[in-house]
N, C-alpha and C. Protein backbone atom coordinates (compact mmCIF):
# COMPACT_ATOMS: atom_id res chain seq x y z
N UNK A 1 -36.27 33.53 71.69
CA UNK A 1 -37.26 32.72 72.39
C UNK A 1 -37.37 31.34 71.77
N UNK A 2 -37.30 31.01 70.36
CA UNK A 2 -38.00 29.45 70.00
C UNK A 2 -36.30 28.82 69.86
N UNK A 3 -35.24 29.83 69.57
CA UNK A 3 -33.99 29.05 69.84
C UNK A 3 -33.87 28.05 70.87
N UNK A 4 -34.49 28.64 72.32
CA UNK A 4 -34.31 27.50 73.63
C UNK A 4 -35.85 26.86 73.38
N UNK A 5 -36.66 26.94 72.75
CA UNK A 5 -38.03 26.77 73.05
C UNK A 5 -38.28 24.45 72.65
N UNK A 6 -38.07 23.59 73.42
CA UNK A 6 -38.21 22.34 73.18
C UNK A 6 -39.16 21.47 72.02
N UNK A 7 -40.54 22.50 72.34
CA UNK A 7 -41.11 22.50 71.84
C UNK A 7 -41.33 22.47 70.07
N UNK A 8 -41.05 23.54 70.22
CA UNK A 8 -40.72 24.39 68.66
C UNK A 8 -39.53 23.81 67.91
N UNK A 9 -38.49 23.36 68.14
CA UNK A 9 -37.61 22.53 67.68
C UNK A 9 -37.38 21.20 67.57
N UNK A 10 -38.03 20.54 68.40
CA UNK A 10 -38.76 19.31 68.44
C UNK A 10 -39.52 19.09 67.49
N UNK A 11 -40.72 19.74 67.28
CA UNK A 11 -41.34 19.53 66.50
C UNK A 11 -40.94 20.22 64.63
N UNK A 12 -40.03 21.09 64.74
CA UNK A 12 -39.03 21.64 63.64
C UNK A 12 -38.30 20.41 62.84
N UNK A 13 -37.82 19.50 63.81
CA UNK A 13 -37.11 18.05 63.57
C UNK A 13 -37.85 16.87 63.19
N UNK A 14 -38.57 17.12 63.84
CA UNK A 14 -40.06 16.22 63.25
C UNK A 14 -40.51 16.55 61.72
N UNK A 15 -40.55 17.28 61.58
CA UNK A 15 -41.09 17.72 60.05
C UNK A 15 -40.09 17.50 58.97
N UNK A 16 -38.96 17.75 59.51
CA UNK A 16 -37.40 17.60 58.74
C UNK A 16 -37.21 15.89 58.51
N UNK A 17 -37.75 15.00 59.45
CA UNK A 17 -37.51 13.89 59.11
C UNK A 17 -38.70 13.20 58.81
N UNK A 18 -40.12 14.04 58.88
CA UNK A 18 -41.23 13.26 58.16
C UNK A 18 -40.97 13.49 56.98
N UNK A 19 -40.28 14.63 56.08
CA UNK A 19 -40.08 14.68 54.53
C UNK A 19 -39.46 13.59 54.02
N UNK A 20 -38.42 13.48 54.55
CA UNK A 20 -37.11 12.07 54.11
C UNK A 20 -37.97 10.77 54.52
N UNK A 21 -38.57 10.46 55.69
CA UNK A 21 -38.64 9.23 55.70
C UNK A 21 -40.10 8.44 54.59
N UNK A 22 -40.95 10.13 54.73
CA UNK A 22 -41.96 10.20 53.98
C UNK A 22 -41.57 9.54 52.22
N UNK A 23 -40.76 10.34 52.12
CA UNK A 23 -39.64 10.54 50.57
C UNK A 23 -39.20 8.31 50.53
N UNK A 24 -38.71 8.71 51.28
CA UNK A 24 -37.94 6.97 51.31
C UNK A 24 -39.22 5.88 50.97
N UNK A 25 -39.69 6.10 51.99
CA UNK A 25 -41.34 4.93 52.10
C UNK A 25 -42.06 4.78 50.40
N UNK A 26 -42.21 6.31 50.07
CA UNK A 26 -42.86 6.18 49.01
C UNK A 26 -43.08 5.12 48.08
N UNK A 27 -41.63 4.46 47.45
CA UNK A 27 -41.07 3.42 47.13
C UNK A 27 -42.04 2.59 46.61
N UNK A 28 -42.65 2.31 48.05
CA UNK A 28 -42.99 0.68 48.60
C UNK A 28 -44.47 0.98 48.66
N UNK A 29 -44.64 2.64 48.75
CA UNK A 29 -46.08 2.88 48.89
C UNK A 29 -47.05 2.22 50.41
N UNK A 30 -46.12 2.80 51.22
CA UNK A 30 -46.15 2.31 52.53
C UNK A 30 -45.91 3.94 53.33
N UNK A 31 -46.51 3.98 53.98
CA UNK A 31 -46.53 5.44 55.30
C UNK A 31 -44.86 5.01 56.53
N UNK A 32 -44.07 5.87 56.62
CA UNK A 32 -43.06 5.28 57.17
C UNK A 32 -43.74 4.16 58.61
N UNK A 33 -44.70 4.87 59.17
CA UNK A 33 -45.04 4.00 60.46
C UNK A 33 -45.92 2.46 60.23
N UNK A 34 -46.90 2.50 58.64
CA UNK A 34 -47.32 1.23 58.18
C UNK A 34 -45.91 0.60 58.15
N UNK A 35 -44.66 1.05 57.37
CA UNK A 35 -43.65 0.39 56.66
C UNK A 35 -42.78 -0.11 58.18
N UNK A 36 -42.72 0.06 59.56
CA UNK A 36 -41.96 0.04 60.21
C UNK A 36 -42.43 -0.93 61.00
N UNK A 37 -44.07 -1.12 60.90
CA UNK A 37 -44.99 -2.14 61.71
C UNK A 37 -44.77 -3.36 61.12
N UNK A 38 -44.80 -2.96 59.59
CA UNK A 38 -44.71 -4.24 58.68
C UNK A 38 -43.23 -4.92 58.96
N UNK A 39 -42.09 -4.21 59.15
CA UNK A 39 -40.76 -4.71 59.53
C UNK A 39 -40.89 -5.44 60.81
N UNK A 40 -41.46 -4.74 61.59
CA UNK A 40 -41.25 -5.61 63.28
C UNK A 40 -42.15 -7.07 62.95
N UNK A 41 -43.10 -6.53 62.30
CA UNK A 41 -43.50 -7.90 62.02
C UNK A 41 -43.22 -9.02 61.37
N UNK A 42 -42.61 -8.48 60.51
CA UNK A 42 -41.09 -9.66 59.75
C UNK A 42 -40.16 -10.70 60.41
N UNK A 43 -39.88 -9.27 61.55
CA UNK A 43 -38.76 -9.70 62.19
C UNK A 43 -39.76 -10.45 62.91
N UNK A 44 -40.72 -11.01 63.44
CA UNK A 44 -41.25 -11.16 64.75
C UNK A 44 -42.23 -11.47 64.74
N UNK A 45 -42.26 -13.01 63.92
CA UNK A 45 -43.59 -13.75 63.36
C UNK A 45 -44.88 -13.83 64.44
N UNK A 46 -46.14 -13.04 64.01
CA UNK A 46 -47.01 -14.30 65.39
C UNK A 46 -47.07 -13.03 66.56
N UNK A 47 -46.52 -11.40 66.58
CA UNK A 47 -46.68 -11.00 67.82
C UNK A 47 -48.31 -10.19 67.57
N UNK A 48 -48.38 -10.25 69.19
CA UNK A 48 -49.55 -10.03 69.22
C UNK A 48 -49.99 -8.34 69.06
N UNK A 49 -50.93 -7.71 69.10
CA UNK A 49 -51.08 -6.52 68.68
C UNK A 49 -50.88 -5.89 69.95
N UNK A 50 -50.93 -6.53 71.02
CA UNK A 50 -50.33 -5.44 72.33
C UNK A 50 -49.23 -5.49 72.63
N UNK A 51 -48.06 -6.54 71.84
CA UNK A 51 -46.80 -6.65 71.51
C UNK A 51 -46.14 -5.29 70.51
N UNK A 52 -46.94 -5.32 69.33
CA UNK A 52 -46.64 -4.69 68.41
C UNK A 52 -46.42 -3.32 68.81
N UNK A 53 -47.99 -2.95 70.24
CA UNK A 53 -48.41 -1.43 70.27
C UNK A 53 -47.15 -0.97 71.38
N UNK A 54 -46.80 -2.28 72.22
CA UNK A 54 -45.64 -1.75 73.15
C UNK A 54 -44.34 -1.70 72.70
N UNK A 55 -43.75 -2.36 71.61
CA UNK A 55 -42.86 -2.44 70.59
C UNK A 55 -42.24 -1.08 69.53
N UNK A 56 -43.48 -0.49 69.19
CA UNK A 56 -43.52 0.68 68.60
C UNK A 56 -43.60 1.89 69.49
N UNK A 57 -44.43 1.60 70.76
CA UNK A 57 -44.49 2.88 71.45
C UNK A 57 -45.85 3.72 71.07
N UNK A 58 -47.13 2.69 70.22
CA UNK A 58 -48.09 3.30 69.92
C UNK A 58 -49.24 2.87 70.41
N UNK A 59 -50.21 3.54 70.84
CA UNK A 59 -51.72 2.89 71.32
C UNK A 59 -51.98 1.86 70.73
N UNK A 60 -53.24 1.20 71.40
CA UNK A 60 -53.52 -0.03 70.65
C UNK A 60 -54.62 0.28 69.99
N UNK A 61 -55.20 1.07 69.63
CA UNK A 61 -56.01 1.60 68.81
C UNK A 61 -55.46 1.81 67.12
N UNK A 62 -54.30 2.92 67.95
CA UNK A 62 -53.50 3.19 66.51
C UNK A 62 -52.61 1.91 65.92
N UNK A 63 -52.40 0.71 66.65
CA UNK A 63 -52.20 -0.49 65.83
C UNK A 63 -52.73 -1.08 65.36
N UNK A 64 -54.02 -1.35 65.79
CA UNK A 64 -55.35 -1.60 65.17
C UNK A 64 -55.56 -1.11 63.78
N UNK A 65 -55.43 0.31 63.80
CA UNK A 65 -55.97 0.94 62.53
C UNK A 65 -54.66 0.67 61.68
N UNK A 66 -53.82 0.50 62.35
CA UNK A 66 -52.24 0.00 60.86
C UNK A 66 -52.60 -1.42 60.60
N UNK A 67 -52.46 -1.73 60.96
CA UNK A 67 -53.28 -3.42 61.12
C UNK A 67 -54.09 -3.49 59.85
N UNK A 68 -55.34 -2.85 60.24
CA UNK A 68 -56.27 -3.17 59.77
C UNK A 68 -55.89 -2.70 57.75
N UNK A 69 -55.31 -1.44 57.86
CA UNK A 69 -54.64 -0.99 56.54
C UNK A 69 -53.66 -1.81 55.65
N UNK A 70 -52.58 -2.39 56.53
CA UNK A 70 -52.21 -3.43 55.72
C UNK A 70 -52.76 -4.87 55.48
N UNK A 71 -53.48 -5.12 56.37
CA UNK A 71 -54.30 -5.81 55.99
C UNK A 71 -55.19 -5.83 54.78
N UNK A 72 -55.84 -4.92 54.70
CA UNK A 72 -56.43 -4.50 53.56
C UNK A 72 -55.53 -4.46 52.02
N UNK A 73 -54.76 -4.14 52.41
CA UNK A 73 -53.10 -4.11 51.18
C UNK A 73 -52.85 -6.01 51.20
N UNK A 74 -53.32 -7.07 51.68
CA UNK A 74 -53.20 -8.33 52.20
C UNK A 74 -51.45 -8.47 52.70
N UNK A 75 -51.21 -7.64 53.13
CA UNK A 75 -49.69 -7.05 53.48
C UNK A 75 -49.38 -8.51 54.81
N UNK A 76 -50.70 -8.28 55.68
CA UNK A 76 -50.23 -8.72 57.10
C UNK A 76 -51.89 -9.56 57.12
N UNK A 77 -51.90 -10.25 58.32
CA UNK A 77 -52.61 -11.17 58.45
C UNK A 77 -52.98 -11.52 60.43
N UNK A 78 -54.31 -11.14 60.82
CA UNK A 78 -54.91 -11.77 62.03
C UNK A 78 -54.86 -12.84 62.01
N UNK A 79 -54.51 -13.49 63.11
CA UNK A 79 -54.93 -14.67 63.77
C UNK A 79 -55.76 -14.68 64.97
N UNK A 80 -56.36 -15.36 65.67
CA UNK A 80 -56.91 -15.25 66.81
C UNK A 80 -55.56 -16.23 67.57
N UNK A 81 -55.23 -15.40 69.14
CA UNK A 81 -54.26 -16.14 69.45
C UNK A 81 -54.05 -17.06 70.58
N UNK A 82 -53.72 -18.28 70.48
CA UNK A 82 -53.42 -19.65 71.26
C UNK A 82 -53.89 -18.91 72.65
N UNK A 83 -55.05 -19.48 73.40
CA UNK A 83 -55.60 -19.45 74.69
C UNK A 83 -56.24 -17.82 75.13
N UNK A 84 -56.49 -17.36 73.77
CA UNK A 84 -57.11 -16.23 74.41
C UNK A 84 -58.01 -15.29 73.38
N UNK A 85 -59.14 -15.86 73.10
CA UNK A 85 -59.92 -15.80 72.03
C UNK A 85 -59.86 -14.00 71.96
N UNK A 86 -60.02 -13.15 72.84
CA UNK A 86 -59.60 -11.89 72.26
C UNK A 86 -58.50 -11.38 71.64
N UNK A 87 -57.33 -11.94 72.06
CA UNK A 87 -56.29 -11.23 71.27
C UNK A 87 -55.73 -11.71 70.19
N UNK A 88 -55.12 -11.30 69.03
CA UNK A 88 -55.04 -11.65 67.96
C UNK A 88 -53.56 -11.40 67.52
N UNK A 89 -52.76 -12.39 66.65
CA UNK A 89 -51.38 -12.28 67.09
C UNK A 89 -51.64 -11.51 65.02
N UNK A 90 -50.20 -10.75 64.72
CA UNK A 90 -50.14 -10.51 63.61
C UNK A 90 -48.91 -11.34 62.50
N UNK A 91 -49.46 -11.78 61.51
CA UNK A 91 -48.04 -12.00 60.76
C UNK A 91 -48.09 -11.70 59.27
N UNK A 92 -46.78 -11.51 58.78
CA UNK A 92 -46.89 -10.98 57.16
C UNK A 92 -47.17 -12.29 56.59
N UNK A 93 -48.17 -11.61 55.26
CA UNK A 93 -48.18 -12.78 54.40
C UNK A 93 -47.28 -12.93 53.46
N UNK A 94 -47.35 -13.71 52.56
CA UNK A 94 -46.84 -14.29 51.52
C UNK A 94 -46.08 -12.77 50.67
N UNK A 95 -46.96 -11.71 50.50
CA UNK A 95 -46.75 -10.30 49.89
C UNK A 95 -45.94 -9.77 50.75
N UNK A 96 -46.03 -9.41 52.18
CA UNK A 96 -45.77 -8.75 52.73
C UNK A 96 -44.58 -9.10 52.94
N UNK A 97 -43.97 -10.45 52.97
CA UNK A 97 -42.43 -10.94 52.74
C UNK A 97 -42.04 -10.74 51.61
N UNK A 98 -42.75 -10.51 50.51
CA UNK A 98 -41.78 -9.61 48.89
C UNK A 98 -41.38 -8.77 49.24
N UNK A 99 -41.91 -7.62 50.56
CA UNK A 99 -41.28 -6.08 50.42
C UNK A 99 -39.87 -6.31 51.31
N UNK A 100 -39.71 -7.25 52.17
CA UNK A 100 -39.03 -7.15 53.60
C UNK A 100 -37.64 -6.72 52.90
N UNK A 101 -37.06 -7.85 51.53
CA UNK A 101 -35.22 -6.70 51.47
C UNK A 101 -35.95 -5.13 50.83
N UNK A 102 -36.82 -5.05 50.09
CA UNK A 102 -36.78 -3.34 50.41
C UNK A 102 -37.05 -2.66 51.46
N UNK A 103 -37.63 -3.02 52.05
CA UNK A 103 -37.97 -2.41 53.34
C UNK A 103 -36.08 -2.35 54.36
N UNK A 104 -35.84 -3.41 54.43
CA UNK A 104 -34.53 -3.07 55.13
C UNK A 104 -33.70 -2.42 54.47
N UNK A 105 -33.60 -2.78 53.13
CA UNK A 105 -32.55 -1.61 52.19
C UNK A 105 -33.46 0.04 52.57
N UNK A 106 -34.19 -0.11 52.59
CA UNK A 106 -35.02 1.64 52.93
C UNK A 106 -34.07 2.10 54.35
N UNK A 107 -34.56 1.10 55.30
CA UNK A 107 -34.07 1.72 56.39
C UNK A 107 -32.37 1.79 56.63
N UNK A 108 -32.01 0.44 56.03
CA UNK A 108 -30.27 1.32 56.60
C UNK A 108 -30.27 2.33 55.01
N UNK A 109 -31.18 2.29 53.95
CA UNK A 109 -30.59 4.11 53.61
C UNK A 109 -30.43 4.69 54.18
N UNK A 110 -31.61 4.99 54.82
CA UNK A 110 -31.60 6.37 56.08
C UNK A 110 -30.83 6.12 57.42
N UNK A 111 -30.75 4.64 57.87
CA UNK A 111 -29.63 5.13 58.85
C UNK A 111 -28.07 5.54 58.53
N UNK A 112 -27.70 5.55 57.59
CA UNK A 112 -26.54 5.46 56.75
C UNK A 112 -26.86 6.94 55.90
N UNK A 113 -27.82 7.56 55.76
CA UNK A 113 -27.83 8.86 55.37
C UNK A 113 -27.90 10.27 56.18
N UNK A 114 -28.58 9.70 57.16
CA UNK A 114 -28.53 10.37 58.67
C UNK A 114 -27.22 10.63 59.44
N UNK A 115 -26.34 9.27 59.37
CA UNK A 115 -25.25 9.34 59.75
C UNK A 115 -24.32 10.45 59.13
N UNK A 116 -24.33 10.40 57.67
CA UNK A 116 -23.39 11.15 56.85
C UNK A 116 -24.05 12.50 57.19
N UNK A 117 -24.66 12.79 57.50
CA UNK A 117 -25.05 14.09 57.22
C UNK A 117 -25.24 14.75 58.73
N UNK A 118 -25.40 14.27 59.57
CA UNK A 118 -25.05 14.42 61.28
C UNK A 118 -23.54 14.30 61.64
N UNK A 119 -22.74 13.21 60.87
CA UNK A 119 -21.55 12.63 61.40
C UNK A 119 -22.02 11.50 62.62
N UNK A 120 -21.32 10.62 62.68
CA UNK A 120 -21.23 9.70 63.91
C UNK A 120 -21.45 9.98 64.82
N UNK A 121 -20.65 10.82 65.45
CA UNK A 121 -20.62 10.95 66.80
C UNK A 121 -21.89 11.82 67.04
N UNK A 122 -22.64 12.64 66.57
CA UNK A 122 -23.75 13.99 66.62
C UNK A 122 -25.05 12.93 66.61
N UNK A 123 -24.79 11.57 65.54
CA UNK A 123 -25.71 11.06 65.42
C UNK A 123 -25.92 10.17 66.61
N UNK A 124 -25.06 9.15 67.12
CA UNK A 124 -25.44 8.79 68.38
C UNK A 124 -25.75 9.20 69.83
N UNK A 125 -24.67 10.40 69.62
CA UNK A 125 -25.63 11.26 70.73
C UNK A 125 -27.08 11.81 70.38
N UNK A 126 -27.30 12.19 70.02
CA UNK A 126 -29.09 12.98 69.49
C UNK A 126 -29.67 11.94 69.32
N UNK A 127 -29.51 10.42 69.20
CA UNK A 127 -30.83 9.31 69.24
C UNK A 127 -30.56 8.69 71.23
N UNK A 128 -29.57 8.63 71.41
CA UNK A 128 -29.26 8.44 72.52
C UNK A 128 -29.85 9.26 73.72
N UNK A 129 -29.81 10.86 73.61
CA UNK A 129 -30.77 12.07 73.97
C UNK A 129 -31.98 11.85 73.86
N UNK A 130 -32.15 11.74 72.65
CA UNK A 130 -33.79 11.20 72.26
C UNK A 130 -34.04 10.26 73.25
N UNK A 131 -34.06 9.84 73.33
CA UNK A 131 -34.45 7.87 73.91
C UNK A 131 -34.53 8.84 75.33
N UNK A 132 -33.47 9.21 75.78
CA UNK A 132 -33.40 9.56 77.32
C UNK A 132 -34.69 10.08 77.76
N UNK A 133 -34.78 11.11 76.60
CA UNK A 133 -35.67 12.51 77.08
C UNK A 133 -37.53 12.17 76.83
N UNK A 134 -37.12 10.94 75.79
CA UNK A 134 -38.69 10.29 76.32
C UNK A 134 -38.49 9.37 76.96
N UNK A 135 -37.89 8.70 77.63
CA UNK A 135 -38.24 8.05 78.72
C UNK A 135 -38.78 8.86 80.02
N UNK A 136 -37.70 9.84 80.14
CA UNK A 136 -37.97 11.06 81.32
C UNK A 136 -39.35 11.30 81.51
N UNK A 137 -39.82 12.12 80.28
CA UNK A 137 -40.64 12.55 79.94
C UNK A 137 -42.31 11.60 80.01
N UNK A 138 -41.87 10.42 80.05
CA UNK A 138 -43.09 9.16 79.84
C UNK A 138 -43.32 8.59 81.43
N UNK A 139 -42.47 8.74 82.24
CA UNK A 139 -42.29 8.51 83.85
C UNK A 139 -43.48 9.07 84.29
């Protein structure tokens, strides 16, 4: 039964890669999803938090509350943004650009450790699947 079960293995895989990515982050002392907000925001001076929340694929609540955490770490930084006194664009500060080459050395570890240990071809199919099956699924 949980062999075919989506559910149950889904979430089996989930746990398998919250250890490692959990494990990796530590580092930096960053939660993999603080550490991944803080990257887009590197990459992507100035976006706004309903940028960030559609970017990641997370409520805007739950960007809010990452937000507000690295913030607190003075990691990242509010602005209020050009013509629209409610929304508020995000950018790293001064700190939060010390972590950015660890932060990218973190992540191609793991994409580069994932690989070896899936192989190539297993690995682009199963993120490729992935992607499909929540899009499907989000329709």
């Amino acid at each position: 039964m949980y062999e075919q079960c989506l559910y149950f293995n889904a979430n089996a895989l989930v746990r398998s890669l919250n250890r490692i990515w959990d494990e990796a982050f530590r580092q930096v002392g960053l939660s993999p999803a603080h550490g991944y907000l803080l990257m887009l925001v590197l990459e992507q001076p100035e976006l706004s938090q309903k940028a960030i929340a559609r970017e990641l694929g997370l409520a805007p609540s739950t960007v809010t509350r990452f937000v507000d955490a690295l913030s607190n770490r003075r990691l990242v930084e509010r602005n209020k943004a050009k013509g629209d006194g409610r929304e508020f664009t995000v950018r790293a500060t001064a700190e939060g650009r010390l972590l950015q080459q660890q932060l990218q050395q973190i992540g191609m570890g793991l994409y580069q450790k994932m690989r070896q240990r899936l192989g190539d071809e297993r690995f682009d199919k199963l993120v490729g699947d992935l992607r499909t099956a929540h899009n499907a699924l989000s329709e």
